[in-house]
C-alpha atoms as a PDB file:
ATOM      1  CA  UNK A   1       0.397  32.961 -25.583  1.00  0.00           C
ATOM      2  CA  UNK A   2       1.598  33.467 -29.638  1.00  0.00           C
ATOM      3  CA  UNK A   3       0.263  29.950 -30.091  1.00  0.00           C
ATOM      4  CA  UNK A   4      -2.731  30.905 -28.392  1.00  0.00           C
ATOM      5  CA  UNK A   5      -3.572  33.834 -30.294  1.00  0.00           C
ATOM      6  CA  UNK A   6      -2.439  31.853 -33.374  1.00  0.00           C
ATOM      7  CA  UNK A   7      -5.025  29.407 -32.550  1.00  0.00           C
ATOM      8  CA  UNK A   8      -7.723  32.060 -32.001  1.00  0.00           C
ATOM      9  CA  UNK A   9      -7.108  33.255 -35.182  1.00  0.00           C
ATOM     10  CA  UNK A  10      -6.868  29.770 -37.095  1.00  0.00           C
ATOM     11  CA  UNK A  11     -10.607  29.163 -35.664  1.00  0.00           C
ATOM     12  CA  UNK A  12     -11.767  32.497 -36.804  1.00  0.00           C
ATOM     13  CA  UNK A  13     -10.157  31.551 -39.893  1.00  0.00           C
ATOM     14  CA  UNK A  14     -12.278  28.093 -39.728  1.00  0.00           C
ATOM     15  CA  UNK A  15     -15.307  30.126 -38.343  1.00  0.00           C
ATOM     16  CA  UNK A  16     -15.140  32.334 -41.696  1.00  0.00           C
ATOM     17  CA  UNK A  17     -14.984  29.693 -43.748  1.00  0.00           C
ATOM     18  CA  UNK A  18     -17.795  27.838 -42.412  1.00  0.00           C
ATOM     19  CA  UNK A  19     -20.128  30.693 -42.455  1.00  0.00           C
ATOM     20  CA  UNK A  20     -18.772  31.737 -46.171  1.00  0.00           C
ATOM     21  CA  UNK A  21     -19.562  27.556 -47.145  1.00  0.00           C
ATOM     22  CA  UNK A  22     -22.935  28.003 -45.405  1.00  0.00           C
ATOM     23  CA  UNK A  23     -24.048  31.218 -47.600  1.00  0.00           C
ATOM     24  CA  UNK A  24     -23.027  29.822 -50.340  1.00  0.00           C
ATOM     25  CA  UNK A  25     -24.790  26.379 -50.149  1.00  0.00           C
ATOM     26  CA  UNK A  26     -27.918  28.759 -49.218  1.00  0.00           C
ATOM     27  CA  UNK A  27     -27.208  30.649 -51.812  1.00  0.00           C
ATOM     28  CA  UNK A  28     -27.152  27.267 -54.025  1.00  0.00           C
ATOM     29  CA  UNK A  29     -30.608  25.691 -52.403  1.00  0.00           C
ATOM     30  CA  UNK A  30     -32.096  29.540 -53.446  1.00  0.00           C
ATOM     31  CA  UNK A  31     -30.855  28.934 -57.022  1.00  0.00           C
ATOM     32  CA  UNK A  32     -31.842  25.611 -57.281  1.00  0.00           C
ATOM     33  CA  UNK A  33     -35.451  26.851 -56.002  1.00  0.00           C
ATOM     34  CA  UNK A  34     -35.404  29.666 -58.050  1.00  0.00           C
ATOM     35  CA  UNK A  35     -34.944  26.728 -60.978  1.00  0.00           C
ATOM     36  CA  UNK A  36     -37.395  24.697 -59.747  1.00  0.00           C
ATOM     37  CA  UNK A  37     -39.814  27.062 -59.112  1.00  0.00           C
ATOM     38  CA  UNK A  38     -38.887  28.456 -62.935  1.00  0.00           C
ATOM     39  CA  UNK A  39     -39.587  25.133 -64.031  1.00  0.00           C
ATOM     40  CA  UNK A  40     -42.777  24.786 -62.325  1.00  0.00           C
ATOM     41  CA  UNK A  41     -44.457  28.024 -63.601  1.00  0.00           C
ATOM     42  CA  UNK A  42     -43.254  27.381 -66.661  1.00  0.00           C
ATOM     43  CA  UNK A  43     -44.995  23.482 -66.774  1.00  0.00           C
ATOM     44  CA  UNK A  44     -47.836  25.082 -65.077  1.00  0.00           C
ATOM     45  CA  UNK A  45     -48.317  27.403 -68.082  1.00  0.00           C
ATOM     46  CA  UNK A  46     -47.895  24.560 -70.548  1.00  0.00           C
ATOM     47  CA  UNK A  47     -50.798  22.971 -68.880  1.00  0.00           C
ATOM     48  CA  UNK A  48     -53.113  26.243 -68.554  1.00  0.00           C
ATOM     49  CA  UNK A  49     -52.350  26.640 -72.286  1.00  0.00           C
ATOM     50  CA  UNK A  50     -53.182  23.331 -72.955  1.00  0.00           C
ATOM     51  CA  UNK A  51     -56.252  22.991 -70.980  1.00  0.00           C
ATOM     52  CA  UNK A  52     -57.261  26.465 -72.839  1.00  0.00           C
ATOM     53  CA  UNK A  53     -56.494  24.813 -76.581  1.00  0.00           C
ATOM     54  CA  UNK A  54     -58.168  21.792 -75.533  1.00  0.00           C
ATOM     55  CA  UNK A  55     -61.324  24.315 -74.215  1.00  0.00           C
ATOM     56  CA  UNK A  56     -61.439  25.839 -77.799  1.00  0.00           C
ATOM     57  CA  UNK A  57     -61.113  22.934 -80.018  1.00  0.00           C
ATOM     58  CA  UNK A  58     -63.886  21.602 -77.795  1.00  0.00           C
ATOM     59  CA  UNK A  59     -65.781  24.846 -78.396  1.00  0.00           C
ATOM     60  CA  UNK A  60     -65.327  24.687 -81.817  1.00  0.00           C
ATOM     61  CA  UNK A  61     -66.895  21.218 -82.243  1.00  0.00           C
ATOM     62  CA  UNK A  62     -69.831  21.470 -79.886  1.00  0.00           C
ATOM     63  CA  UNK A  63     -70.294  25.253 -82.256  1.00  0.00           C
ATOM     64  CA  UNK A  64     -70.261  22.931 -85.509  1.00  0.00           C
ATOM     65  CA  UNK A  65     -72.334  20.448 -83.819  1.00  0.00           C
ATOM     66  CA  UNK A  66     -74.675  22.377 -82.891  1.00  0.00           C
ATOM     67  CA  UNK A  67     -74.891  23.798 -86.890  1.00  0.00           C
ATOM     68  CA  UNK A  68     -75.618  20.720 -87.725  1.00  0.00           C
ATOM     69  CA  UNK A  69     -78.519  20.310 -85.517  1.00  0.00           C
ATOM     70  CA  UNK A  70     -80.002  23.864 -86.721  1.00  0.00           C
ATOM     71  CA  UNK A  71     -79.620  22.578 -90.199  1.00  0.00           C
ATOM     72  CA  UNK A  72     -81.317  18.913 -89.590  1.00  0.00           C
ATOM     73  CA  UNK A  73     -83.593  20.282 -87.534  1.00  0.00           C
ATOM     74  CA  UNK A  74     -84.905  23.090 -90.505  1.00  0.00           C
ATOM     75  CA  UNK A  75     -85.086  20.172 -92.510  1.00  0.00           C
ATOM     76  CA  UNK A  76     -87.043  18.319 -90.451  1.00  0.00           C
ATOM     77  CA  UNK A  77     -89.093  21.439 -89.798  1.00  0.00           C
ATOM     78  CA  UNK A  78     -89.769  22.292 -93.551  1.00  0.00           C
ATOM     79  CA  UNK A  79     -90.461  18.113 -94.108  1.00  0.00           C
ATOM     80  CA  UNK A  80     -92.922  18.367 -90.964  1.00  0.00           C
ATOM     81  CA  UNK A  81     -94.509  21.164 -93.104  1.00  0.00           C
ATOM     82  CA  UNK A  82     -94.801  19.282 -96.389  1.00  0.00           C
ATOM     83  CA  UNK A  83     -96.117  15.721 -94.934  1.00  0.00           C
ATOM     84  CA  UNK A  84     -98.886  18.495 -92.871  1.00  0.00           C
ATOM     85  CA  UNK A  85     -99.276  20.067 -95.960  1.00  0.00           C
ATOM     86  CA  UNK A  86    -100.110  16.938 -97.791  1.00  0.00           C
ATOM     87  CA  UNK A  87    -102.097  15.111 -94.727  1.00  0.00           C
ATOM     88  CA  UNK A  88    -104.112  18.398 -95.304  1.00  0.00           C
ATOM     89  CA  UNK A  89    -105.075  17.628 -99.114  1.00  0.00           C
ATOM     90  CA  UNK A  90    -105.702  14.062 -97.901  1.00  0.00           C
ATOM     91  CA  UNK A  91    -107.833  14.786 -95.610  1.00  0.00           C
ATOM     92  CA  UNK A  92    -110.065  17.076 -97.611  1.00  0.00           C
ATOM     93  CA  UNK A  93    -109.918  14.588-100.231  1.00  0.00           C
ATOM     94  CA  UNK A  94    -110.862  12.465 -97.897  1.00  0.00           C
ATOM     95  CA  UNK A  95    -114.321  14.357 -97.223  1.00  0.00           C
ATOM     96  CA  UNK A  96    -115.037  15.050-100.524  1.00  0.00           C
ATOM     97  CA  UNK A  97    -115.140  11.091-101.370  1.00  0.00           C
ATOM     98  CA  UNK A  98    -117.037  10.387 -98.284  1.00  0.00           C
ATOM     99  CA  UNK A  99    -119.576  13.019 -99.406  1.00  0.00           C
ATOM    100  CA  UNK A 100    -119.569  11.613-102.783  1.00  0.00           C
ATOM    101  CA  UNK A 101    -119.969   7.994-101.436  1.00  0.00           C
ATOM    102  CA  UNK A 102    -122.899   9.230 -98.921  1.00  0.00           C
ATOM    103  CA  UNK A 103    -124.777  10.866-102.136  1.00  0.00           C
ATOM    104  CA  UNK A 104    -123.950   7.379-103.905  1.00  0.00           C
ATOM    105  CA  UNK A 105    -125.759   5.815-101.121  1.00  0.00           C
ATOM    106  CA  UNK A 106    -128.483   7.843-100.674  1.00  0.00           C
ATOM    107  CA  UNK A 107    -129.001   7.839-104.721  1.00  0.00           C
ATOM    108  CA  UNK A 108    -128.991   3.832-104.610  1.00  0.00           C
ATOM    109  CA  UNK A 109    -131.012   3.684-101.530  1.00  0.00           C
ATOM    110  CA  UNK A 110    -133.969   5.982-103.517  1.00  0.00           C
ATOM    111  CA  UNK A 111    -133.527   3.617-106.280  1.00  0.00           C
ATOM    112  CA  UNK A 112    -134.369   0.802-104.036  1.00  0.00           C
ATOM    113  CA  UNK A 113    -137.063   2.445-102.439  1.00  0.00           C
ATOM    114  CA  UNK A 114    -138.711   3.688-105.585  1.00  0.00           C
ATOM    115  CA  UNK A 115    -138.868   0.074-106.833  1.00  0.00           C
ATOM    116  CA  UNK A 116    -140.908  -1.383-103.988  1.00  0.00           C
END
């Protein structure tokens, strides 16, 4: 019966260790996840940050873009203005020489008439 109980207490012995080796390799896997999942956040934040600095050197090139359309457009606007502006004097110049022409006309056609 001693070698019995001796036995009994050589697998509880055996049981204690196996449970102690199982805690710790869970207690490994956690730290290992803990790691991982560490590591993880800590990539995923690289990436938010990066996606965020790529977001605002895009913003700040579609905001200079866009001043450079306002400004070519204001010159386009105040050249639109100046060819109008001109178009305007030509076309009153225009009428004045056709009005000049027609009393031309009507002088040279009186002459001619006044002859016959």
């Amino acid at each position: 019966m001693g070698s019995l109980s001796g036995t009994s207490s050589g697998a509880s012995t055996v049981t204690q260790v196996s449970e102690e080796l199982q805690a710790l390799l869970m207690e490994e896997r956690k730290r290992k996840r803990k790691v991982s999942n560490r590591e993880s956040a800590r990539r995923s934040r690289m990436r938010k940050k990066k996606h965020l600095d790529d977001l605002t050197a895009e913003l700040t090139q579609l905001r200079e873009d866009n001043h450079q359309i306002l400004l070519s457009l204001n010159i386009t606007s105040q050249r639109y203005l100046h060819v109008e502006a001109e178009n305007s004097v030509l076309r009153a110049q225009t009428n004045e020489l056709s009005c000049r022409l027609q009393s031309l006309e009507d002088i040279i056609t009186f002459l001619q008439w006044k002859q016959w």
